[in-house]
C-alpha atoms as a PDB file:
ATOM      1  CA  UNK A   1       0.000   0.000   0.000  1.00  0.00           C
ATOM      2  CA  UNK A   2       1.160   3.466  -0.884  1.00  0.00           C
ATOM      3  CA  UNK A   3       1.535   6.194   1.282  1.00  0.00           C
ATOM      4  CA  UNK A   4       0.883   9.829   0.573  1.00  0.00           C
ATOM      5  CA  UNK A   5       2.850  12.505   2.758  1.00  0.00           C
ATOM      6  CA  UNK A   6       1.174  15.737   2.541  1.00  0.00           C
ATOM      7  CA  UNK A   7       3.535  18.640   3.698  1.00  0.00           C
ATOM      8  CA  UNK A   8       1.727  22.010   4.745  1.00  0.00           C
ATOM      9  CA  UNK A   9       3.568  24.942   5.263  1.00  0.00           C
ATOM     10  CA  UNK A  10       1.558  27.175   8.179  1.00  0.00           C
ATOM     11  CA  UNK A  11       1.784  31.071   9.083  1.00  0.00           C
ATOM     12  CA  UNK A  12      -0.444  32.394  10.685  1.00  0.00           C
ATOM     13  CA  UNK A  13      -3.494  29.936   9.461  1.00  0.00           C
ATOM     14  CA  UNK A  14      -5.963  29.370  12.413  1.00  0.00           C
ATOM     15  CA  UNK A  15      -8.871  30.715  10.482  1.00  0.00           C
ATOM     16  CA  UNK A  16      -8.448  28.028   7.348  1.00  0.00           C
ATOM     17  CA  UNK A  17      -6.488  24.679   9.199  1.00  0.00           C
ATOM     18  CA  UNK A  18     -10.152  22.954  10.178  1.00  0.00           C
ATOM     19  CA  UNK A  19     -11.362  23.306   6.606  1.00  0.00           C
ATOM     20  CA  UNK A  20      -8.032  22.237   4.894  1.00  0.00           C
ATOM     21  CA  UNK A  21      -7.951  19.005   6.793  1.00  0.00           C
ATOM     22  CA  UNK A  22     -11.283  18.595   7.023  1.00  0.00           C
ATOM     23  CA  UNK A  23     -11.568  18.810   2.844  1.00  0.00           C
ATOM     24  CA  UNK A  24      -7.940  17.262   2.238  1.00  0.00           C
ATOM     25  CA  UNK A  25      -8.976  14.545   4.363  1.00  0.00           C
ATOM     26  CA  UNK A  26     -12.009  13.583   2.481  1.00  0.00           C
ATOM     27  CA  UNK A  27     -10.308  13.496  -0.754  1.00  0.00           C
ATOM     28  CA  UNK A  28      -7.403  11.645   0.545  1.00  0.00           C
ATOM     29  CA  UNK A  29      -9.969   9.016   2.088  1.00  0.00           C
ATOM     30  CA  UNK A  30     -11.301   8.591  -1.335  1.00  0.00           C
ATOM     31  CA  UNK A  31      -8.241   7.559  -2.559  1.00  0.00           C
ATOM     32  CA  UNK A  32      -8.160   3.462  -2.781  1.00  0.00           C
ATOM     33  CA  UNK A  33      -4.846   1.709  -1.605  1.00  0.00           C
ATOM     34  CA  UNK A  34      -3.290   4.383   0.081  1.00  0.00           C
ATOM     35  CA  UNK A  35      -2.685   5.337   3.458  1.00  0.00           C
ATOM     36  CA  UNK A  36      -1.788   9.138   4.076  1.00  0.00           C
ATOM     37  CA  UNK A  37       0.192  11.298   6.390  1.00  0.00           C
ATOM     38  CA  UNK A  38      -0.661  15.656   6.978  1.00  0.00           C
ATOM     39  CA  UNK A  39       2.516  17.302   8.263  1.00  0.00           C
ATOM     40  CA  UNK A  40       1.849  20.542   9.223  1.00  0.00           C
ATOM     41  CA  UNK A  41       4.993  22.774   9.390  1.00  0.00           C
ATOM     42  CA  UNK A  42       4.243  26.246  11.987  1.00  0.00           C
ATOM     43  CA  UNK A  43       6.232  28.442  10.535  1.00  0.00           C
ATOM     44  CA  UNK A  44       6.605  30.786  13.450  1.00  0.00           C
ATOM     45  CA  UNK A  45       2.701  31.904  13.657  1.00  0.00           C
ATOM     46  CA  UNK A  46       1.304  34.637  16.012  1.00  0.00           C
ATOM     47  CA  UNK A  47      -1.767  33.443  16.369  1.00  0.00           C
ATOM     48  CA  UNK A  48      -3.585  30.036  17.782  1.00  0.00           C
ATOM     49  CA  UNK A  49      -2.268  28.157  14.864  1.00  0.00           C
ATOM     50  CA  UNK A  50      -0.145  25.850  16.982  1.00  0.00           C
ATOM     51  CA  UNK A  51      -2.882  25.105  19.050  1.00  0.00           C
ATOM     52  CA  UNK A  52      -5.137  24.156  15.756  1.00  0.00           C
ATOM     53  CA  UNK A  53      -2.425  21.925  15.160  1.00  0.00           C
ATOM     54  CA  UNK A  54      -1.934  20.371  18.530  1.00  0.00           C
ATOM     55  CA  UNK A  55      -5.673  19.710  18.586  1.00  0.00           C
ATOM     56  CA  UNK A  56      -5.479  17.752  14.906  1.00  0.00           C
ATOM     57  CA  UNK A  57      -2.539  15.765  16.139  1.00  0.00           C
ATOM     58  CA  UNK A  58      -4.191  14.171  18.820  1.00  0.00           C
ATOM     59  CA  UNK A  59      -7.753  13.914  17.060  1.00  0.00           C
ATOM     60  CA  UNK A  60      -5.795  12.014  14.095  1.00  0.00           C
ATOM     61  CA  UNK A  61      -2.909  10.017  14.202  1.00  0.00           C
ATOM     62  CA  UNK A  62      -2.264  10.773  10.525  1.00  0.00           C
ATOM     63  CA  UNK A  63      -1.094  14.337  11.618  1.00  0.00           C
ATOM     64  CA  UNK A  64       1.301  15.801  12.627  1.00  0.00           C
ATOM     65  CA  UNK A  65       3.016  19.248  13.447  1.00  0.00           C
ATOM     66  CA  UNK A  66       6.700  20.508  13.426  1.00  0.00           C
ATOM     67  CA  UNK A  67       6.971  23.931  14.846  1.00  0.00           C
ATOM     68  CA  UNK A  68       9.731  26.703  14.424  1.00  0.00           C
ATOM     69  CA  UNK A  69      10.329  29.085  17.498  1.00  0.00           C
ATOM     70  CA  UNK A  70      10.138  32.195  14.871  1.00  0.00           C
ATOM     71  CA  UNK A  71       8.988  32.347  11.238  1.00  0.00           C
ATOM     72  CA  UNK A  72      11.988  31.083   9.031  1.00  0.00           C
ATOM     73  CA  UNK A  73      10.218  31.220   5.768  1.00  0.00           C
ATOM     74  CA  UNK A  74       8.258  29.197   3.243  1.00  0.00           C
ATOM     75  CA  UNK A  75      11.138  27.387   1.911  1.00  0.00           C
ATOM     76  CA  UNK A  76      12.183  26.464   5.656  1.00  0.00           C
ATOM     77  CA  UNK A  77       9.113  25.002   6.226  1.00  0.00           C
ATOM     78  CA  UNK A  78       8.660  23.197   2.996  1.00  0.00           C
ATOM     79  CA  UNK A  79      12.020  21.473   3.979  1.00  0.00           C
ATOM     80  CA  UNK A  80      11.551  20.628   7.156  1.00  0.00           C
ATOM     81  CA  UNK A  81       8.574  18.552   5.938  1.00  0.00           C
ATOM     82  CA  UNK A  82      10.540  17.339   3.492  1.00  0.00           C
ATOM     83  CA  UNK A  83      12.565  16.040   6.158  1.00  0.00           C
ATOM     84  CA  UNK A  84      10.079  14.395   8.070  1.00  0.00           C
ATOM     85  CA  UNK A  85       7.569  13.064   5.223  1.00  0.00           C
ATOM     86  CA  UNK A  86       7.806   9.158   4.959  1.00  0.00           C
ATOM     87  CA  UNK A  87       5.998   8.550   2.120  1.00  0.00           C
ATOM     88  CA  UNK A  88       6.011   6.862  -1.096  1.00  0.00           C
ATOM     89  CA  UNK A  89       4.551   9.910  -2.803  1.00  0.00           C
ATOM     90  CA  UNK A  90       4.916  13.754  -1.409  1.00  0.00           C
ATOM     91  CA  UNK A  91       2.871  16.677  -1.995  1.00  0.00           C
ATOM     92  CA  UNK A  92       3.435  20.020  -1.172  1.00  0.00           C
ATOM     93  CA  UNK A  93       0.142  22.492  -0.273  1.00  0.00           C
ATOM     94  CA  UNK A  94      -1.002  25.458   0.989  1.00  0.00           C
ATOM     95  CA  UNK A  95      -3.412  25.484   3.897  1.00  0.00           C
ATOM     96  CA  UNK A  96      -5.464  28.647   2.911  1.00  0.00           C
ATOM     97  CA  UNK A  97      -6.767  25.808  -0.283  1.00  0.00           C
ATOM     98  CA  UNK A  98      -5.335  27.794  -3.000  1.00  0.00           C
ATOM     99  CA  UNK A  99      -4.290  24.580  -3.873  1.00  0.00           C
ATOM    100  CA  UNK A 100      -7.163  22.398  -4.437  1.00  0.00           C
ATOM    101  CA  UNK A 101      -7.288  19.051  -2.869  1.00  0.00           C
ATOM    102  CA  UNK A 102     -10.060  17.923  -5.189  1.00  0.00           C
ATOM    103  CA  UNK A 103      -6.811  17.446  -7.730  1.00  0.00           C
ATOM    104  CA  UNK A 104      -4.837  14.982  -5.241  1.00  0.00           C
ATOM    105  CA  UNK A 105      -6.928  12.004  -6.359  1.00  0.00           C
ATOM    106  CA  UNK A 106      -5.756  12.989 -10.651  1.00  0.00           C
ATOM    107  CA  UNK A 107      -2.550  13.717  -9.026  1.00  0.00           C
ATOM    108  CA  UNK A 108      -2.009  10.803  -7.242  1.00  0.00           C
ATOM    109  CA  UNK A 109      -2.904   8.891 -10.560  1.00  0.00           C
ATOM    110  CA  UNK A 110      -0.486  10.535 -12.682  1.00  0.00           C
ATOM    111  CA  UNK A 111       2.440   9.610 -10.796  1.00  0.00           C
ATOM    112  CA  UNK A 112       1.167   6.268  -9.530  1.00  0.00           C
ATOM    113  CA  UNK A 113       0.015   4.752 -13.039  1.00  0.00           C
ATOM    114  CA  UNK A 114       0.464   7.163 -16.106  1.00  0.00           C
ATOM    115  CA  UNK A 115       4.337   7.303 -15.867  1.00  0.00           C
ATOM    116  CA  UNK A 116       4.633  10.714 -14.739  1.00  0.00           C
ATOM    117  CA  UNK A 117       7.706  11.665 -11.920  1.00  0.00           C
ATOM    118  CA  UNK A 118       5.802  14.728 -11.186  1.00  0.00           C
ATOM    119  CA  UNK A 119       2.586  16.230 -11.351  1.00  0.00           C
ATOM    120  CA  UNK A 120       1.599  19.837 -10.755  1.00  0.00           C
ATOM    121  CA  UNK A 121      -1.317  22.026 -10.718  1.00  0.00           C
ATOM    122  CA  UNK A 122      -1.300  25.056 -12.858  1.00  0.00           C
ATOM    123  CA  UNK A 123      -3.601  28.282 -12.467  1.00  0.00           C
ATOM    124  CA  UNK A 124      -5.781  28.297 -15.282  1.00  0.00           C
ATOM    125  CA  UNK A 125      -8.057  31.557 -13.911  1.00  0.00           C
ATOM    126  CA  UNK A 126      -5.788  34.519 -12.692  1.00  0.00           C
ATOM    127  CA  UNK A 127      -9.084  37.173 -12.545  1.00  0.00           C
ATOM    128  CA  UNK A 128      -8.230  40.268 -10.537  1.00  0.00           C
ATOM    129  CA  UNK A 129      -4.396  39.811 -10.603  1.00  0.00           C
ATOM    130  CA  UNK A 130      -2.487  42.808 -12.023  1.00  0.00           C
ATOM    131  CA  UNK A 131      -0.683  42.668 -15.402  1.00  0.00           C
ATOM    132  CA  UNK A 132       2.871  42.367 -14.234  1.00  0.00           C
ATOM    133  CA  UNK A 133       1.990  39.516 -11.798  1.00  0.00           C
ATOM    134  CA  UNK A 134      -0.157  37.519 -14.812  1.00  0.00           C
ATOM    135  CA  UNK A 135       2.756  37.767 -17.034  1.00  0.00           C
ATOM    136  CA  UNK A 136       5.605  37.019 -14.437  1.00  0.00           C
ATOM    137  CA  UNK A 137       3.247  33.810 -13.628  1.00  0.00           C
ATOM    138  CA  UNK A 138       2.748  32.562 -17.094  1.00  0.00           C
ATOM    139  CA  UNK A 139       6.916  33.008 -17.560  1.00  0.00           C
ATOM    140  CA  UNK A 140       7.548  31.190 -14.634  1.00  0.00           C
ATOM    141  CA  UNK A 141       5.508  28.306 -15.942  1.00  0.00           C
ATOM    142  CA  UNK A 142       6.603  28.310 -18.852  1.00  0.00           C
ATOM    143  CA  UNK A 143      10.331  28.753 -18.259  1.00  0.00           C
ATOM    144  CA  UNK A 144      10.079  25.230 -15.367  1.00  0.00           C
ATOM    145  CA  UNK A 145       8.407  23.133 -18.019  1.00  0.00           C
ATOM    146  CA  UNK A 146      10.858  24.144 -20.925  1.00  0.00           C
ATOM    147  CA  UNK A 147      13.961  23.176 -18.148  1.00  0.00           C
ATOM    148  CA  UNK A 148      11.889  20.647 -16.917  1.00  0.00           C
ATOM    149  CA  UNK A 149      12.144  21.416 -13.434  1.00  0.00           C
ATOM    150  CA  UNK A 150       8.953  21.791 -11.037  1.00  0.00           C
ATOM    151  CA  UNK A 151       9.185  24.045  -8.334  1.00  0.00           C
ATOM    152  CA  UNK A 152       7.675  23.524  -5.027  1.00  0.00           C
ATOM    153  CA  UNK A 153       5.401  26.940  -4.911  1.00  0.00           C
ATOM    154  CA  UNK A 154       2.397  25.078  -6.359  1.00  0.00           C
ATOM    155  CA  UNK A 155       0.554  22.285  -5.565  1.00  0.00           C
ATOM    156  CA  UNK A 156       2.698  19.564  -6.857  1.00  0.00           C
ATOM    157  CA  UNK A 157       3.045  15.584  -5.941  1.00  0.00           C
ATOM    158  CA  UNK A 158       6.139  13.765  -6.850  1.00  0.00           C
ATOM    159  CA  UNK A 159       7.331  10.110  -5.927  1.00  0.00           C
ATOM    160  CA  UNK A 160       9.416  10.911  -3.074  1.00  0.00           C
ATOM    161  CA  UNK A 161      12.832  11.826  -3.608  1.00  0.00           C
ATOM    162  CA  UNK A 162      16.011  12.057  -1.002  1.00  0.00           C
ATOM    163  CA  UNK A 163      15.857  16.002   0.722  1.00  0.00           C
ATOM    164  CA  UNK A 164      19.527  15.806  -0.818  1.00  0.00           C
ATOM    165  CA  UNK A 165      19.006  15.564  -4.232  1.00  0.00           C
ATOM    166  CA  UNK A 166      16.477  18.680  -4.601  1.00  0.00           C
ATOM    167  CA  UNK A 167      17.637  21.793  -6.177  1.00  0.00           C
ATOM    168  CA  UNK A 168      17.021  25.535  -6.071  1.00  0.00           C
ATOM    169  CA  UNK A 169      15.856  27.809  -8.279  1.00  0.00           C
ATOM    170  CA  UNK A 170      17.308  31.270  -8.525  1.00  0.00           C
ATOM    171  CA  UNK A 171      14.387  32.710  -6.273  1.00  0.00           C
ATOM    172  CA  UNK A 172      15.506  29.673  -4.027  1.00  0.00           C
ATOM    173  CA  UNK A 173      12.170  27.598  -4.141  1.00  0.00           C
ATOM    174  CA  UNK A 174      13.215  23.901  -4.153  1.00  0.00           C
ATOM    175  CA  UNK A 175      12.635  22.245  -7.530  1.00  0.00           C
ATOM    176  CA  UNK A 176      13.488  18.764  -8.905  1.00  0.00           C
ATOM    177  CA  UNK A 177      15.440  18.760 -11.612  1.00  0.00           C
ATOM    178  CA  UNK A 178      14.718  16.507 -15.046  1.00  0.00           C
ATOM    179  CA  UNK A 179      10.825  15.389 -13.868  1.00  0.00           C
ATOM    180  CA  UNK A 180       8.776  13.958 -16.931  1.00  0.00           C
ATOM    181  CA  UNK A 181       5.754  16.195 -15.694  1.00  0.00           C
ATOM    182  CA  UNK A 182       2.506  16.703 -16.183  1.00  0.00           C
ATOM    183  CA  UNK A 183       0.133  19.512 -15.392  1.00  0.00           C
ATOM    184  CA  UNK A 184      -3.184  19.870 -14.212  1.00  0.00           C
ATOM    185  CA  UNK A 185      -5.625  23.145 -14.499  1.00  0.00           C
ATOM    186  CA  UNK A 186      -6.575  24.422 -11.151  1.00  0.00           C
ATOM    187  CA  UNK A 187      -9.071  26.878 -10.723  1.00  0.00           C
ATOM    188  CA  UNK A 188      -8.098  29.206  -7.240  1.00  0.00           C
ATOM    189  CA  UNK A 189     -11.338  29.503  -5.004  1.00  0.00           C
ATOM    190  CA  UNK A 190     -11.838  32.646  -2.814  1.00  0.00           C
ATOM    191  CA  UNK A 191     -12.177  30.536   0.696  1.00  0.00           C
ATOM    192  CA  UNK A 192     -14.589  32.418   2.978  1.00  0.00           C
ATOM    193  CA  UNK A 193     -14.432  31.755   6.765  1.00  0.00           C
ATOM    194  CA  UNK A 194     -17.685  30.576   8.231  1.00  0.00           C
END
């Protein structure tokens, strides 16, 4: 059986942690012949999201929490559950769901049966984004599929690779280098706090 390590970078995210594992949980339930792992990384947060966390932890078994003693950064955080994942398959996501988890289950496919090393979502919708950022996106993507290199900023799931052989980027977001990859459209939804 498979296992699915799902790393989660946190700052400052006690408004949005109940409904990410609540609707990444579902998903990843839905998933046949896999069991799954959510490690949450607190990168330094202000507010109660350590206690969020805490609380998860010792509802589920399936999650857990690393947490730094200041904020260190995205890339920190994204390593550190790099670190600690033990899974077959890894995936890197936000917790405010700008990544969708509805896409873990084609994900998981991609790289489990179609071949694929790597497989990342890619923002099909950029509405009410300025000019400058739309184009800078659209280069970045284009520029990591032409070197074949997927960077860690987006949703992405990858058959798990040793911490030691990722790469950076110029901007110094980890990549893998030489992936056969696949992409995915992902819509962004505006996630409202009940």
């Amino acid at each position: 059986m498979n296992k699915i390590s799902v790393v989660v970078p946190c700052f400052n995210e006690e408004e949005v942690l109940s409904m990410f594992y609540k609707k990444t949980s579902e998903v990843l339930n839905e998933i046949d012949g896999i069991t799954y792992e959510l490690l949450f990384v607190d990168d330094g947060s202000k507010d109660h999201t350590k206690d969020i966390l805490r609380a998860l932890s010792l509802k589920d078994d399936r999650c857990e929490f690393v947490s730094f003693s200041r904020n260190f950064g995205k890339e920190a955080a994204m390593f550190a559950g790099l670190k600690k994942s033990s899974g077959d398959y890894v995936v890197i996501m936000d917790a405010d769901l700008q990544h969708p988890p509805v896409l873990l289950k084609e994900m998981y496919k991609a790289v489990s049966e179609e071949g694929y090393d790597c497989c990342a979502g890619k923002r099909v919708d950029r509405t009410g984004e300025g000019k400058i950022r739309n184009f800078l996106s659209h280069t970045f993507y284009k520029v990591s599929v032409v070197s074949n290199d997927v960077a860690g900023g987006r949703s992405t799931i990858t058959k798990k690779v040793p911490v030691s052989s990722l790469g950076t980027n110029p901007v110094g977001v980890f990549c893998i280098r030489n992936t056969r990859t696949i992409m995915l459209a992902m819509t962004v939804i505006n996630v409202v706090t009940l």
